[in-house]
C-alpha atoms as a PDB file:
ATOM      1  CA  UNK A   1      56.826 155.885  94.510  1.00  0.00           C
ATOM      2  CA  UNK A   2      56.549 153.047  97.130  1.00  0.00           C
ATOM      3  CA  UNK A   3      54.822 155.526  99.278  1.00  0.00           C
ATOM      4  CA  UNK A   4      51.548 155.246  97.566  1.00  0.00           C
ATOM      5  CA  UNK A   5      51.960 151.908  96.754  1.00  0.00           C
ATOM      6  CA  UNK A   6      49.787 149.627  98.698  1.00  0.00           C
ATOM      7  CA  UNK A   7      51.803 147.095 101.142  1.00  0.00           C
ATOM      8  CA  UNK A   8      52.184 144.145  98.857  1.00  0.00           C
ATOM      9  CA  UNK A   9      53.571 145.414  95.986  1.00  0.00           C
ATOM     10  CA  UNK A  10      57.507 147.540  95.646  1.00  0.00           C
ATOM     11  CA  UNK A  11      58.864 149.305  93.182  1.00  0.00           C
ATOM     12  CA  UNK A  12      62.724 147.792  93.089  1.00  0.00           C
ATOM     13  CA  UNK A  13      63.990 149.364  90.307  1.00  0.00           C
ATOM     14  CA  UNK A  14      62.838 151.677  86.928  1.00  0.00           C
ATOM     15  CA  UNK A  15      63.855 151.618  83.022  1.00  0.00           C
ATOM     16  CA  UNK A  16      62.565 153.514  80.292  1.00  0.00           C
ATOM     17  CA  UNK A  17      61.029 151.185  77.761  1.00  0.00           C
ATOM     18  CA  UNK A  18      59.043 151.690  74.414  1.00  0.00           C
ATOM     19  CA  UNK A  19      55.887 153.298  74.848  1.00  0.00           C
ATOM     20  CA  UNK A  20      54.103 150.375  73.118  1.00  0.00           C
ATOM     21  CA  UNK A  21      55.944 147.854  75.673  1.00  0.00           C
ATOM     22  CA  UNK A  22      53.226 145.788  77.222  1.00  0.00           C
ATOM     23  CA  UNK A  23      54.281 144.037  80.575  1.00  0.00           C
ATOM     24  CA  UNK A  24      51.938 140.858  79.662  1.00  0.00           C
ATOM     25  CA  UNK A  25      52.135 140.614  76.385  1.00  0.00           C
ATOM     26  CA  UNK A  26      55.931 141.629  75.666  1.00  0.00           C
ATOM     27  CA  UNK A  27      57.537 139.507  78.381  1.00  0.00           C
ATOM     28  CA  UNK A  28      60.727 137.162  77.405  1.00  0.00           C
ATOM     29  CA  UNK A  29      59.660 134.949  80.137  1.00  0.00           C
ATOM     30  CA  UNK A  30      57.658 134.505  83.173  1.00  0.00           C
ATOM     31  CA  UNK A  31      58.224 132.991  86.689  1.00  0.00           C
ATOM     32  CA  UNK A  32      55.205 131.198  88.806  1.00  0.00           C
ATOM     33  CA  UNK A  33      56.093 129.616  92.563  1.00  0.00           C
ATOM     34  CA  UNK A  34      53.151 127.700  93.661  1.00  0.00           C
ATOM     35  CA  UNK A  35      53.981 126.340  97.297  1.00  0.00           C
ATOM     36  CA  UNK A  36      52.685 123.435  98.778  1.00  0.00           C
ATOM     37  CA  UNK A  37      52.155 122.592 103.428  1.00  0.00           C
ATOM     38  CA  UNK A  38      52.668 119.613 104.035  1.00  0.00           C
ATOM     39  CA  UNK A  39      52.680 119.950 107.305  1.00  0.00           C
ATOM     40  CA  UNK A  40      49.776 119.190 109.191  1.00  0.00           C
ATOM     41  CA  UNK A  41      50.637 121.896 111.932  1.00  0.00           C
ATOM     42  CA  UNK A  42      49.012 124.713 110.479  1.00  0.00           C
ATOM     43  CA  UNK A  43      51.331 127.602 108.935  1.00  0.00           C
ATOM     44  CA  UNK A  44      49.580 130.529 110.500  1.00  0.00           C
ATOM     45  CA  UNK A  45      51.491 132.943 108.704  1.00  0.00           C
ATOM     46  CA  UNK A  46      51.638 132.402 105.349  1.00  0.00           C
ATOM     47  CA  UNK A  47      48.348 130.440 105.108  1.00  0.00           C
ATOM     48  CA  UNK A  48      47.081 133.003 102.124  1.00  0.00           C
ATOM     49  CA  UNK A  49      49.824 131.968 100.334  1.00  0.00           C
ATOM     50  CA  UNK A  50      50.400 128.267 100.124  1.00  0.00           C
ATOM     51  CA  UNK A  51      48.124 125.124  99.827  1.00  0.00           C
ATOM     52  CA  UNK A  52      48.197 122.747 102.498  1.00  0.00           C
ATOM     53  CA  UNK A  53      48.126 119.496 101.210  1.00  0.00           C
ATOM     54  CA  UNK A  54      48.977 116.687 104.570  1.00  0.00           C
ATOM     55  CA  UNK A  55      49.219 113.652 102.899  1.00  0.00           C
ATOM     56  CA  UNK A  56      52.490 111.889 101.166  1.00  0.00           C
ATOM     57  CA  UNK A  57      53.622 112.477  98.002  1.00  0.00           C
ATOM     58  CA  UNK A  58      56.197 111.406  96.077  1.00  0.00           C
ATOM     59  CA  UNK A  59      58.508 114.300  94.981  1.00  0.00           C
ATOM     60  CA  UNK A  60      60.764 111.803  93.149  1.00  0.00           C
ATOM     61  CA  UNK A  61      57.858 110.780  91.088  1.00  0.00           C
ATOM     62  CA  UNK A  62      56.530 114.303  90.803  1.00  0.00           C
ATOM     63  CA  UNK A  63      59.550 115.640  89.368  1.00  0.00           C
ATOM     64  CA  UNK A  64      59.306 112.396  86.436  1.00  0.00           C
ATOM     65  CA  UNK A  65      56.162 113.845  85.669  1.00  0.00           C
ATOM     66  CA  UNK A  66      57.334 117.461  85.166  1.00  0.00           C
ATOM     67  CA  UNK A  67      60.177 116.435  82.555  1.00  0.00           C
ATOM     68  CA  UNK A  68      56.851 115.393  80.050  1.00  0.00           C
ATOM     69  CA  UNK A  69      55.456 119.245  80.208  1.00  0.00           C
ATOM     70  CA  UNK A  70      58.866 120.678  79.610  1.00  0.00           C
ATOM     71  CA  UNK A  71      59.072 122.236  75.897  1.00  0.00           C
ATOM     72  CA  UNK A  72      56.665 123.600  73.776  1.00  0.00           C
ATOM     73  CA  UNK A  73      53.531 121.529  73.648  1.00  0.00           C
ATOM     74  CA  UNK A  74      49.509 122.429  72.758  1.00  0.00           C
ATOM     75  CA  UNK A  75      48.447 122.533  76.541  1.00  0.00           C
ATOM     76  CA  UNK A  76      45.055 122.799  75.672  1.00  0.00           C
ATOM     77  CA  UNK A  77      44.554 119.879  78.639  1.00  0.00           C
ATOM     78  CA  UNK A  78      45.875 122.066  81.302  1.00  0.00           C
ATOM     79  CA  UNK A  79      43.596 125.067  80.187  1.00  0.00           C
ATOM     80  CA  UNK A  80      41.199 126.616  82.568  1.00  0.00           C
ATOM     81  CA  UNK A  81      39.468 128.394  79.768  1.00  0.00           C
ATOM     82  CA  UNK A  82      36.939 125.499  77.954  1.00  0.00           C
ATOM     83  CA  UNK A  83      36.320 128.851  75.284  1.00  0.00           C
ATOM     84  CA  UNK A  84      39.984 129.434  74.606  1.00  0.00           C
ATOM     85  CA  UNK A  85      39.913 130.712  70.984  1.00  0.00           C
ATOM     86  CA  UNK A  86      43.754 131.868  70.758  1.00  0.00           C
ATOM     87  CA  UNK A  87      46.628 129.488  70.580  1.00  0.00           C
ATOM     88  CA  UNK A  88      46.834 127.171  73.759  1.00  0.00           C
ATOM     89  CA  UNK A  89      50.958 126.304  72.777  1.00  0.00           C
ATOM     90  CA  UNK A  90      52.883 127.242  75.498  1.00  0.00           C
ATOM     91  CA  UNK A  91      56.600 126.436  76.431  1.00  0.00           C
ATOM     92  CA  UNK A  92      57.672 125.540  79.629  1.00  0.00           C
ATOM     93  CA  UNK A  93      61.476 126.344  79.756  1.00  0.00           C
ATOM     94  CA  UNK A  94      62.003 125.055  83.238  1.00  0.00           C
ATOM     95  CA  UNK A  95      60.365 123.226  86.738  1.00  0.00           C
ATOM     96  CA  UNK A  96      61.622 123.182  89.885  1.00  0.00           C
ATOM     97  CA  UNK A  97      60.694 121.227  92.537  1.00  0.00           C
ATOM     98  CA  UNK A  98      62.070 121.935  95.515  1.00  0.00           C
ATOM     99  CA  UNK A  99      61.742 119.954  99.499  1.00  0.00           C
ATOM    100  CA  UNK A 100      61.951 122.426 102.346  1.00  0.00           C
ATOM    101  CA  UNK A 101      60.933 121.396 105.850  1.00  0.00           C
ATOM    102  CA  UNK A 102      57.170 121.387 105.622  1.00  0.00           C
ATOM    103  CA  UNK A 103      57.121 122.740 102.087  1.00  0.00           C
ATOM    104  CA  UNK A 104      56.906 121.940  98.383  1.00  0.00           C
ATOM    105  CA  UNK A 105      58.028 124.855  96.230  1.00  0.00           C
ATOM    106  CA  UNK A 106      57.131 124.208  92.684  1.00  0.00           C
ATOM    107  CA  UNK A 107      58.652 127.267  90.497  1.00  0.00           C
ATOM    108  CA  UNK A 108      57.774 127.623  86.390  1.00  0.00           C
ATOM    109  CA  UNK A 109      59.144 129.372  84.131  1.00  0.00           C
ATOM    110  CA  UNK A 110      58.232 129.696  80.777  1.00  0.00           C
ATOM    111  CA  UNK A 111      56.844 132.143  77.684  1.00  0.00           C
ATOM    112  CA  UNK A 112      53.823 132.155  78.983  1.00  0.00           C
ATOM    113  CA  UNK A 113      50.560 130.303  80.687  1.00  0.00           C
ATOM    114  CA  UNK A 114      47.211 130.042  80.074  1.00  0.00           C
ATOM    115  CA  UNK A 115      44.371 130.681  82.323  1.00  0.00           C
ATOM    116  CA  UNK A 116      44.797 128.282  85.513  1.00  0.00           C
ATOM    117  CA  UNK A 117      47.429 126.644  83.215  1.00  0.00           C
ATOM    118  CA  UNK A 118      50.087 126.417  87.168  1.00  0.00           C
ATOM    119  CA  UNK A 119      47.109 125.444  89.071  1.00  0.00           C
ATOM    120  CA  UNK A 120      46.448 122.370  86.601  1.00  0.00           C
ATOM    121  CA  UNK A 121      49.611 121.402  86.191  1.00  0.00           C
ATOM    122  CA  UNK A 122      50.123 121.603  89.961  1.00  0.00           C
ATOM    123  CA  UNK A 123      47.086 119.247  90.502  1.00  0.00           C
ATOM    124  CA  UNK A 124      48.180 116.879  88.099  1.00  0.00           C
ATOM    125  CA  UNK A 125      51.888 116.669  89.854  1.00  0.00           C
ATOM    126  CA  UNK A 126      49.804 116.254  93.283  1.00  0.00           C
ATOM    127  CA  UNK A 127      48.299 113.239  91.862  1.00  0.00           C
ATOM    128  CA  UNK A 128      51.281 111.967  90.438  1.00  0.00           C
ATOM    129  CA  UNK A 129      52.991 112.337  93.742  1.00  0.00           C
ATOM    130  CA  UNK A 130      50.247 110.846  95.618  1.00  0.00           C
ATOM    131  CA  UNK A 131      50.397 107.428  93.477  1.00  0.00           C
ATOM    132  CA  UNK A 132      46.680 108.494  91.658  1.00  0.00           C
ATOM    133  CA  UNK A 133      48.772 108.849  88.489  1.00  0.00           C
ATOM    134  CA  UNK A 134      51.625 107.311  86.563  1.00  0.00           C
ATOM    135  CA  UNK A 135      54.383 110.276  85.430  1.00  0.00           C
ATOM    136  CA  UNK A 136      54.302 109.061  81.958  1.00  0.00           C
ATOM    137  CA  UNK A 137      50.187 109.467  81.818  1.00  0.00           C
ATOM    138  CA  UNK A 138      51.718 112.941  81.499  1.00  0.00           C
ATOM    139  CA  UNK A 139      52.436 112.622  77.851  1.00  0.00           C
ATOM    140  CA  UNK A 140      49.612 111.140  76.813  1.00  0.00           C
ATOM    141  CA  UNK A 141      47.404 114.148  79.135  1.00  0.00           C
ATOM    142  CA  UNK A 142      48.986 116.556  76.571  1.00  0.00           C
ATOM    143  CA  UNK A 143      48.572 114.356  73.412  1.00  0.00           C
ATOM    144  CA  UNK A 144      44.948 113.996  74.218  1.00  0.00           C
ATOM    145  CA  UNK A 145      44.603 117.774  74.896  1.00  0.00           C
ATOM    146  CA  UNK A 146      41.220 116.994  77.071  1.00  0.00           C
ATOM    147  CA  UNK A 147      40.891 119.059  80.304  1.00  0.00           C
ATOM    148  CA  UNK A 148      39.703 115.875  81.978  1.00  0.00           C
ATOM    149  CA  UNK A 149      42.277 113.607  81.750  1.00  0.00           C
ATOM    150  CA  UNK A 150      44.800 116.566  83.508  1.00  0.00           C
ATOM    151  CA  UNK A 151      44.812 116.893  87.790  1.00  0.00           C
ATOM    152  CA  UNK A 152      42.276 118.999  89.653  1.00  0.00           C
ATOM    153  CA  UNK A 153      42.681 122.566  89.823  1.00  0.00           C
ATOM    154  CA  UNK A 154      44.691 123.465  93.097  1.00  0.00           C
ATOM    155  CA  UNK A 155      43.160 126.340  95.154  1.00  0.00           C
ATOM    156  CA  UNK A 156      45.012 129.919  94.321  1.00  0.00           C
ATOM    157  CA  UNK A 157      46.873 130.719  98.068  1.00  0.00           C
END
């Protein structure tokens, strides 16, 4: 199967599932890693696939922030979608922040996101890190449920 495949995607395994199983809509839970240079060597290799951001942040402070989107919450604030006529309530089971040498790994996990729902969230953690925000300004982002008040959108590498 791999063999006509193109060269970024792999089939690991296969299961027989219902035939009305729907991989986007049917999923227990799903897994975004958005990864963050902070180097300002550039990363050649893998530039595609991770936003360089150079200056400091503060991964302590970051990581305050993320506790505040944990659970389910109307994340209306952290939609992409201004038009978004279904549901915007989300839950975010888990956030991971992880230091590597010239990298910030963020990983979420959760029921489901909404359209740019990781790259806003990942914005708003930027700022949080980089002193532009408080963590707790997090709670009140999701009370308020207005797009403004949430981060920028991060670029999709």
């Amino acid at each position: 199967m791999n063999e006509y495949l193109p060269m970024d995607i792999a089939v690991i395994s296969i299961k027989e599932v219902d035939e009305r199983f729907h991989a986007r809509f049917n999923a227990i839970s799903k897994t975004y890693v958005y990864r963050i240079h902070t180097s300002t060597i550039p990363n050649v290799f893998e530039r595609k696939y991770m936003y360089t951001y150079t200056q400091p942040l503060d991964v302590d402070r970051m990581r305050k922030a993320a506790e505040y989107m944990l659970g389910t919450h109307d994340f209306m604030a952290f939609c992409g979608n201004k038009k978004m006529k279904k549901s915007t309530v989300r839950t975010v089971t888990s956030i991971d922040i992880l230091e590597k040498e010239n990298e910030i790994e963020i990983s979420y996990t959760g029921d489901g996101f909404l359209q740019q729902m990781i790259r806003i969230m990942t914005g708003t953690l930027i700022e949080v890190g980089s002193m532009e925000k408080e963590p707790e300004d997090v709670k009140e982002i999701l009370l308020q449920k207005d797009r403004s008040k949430a981060g920028y959108t991060v670029p999709p590498e």
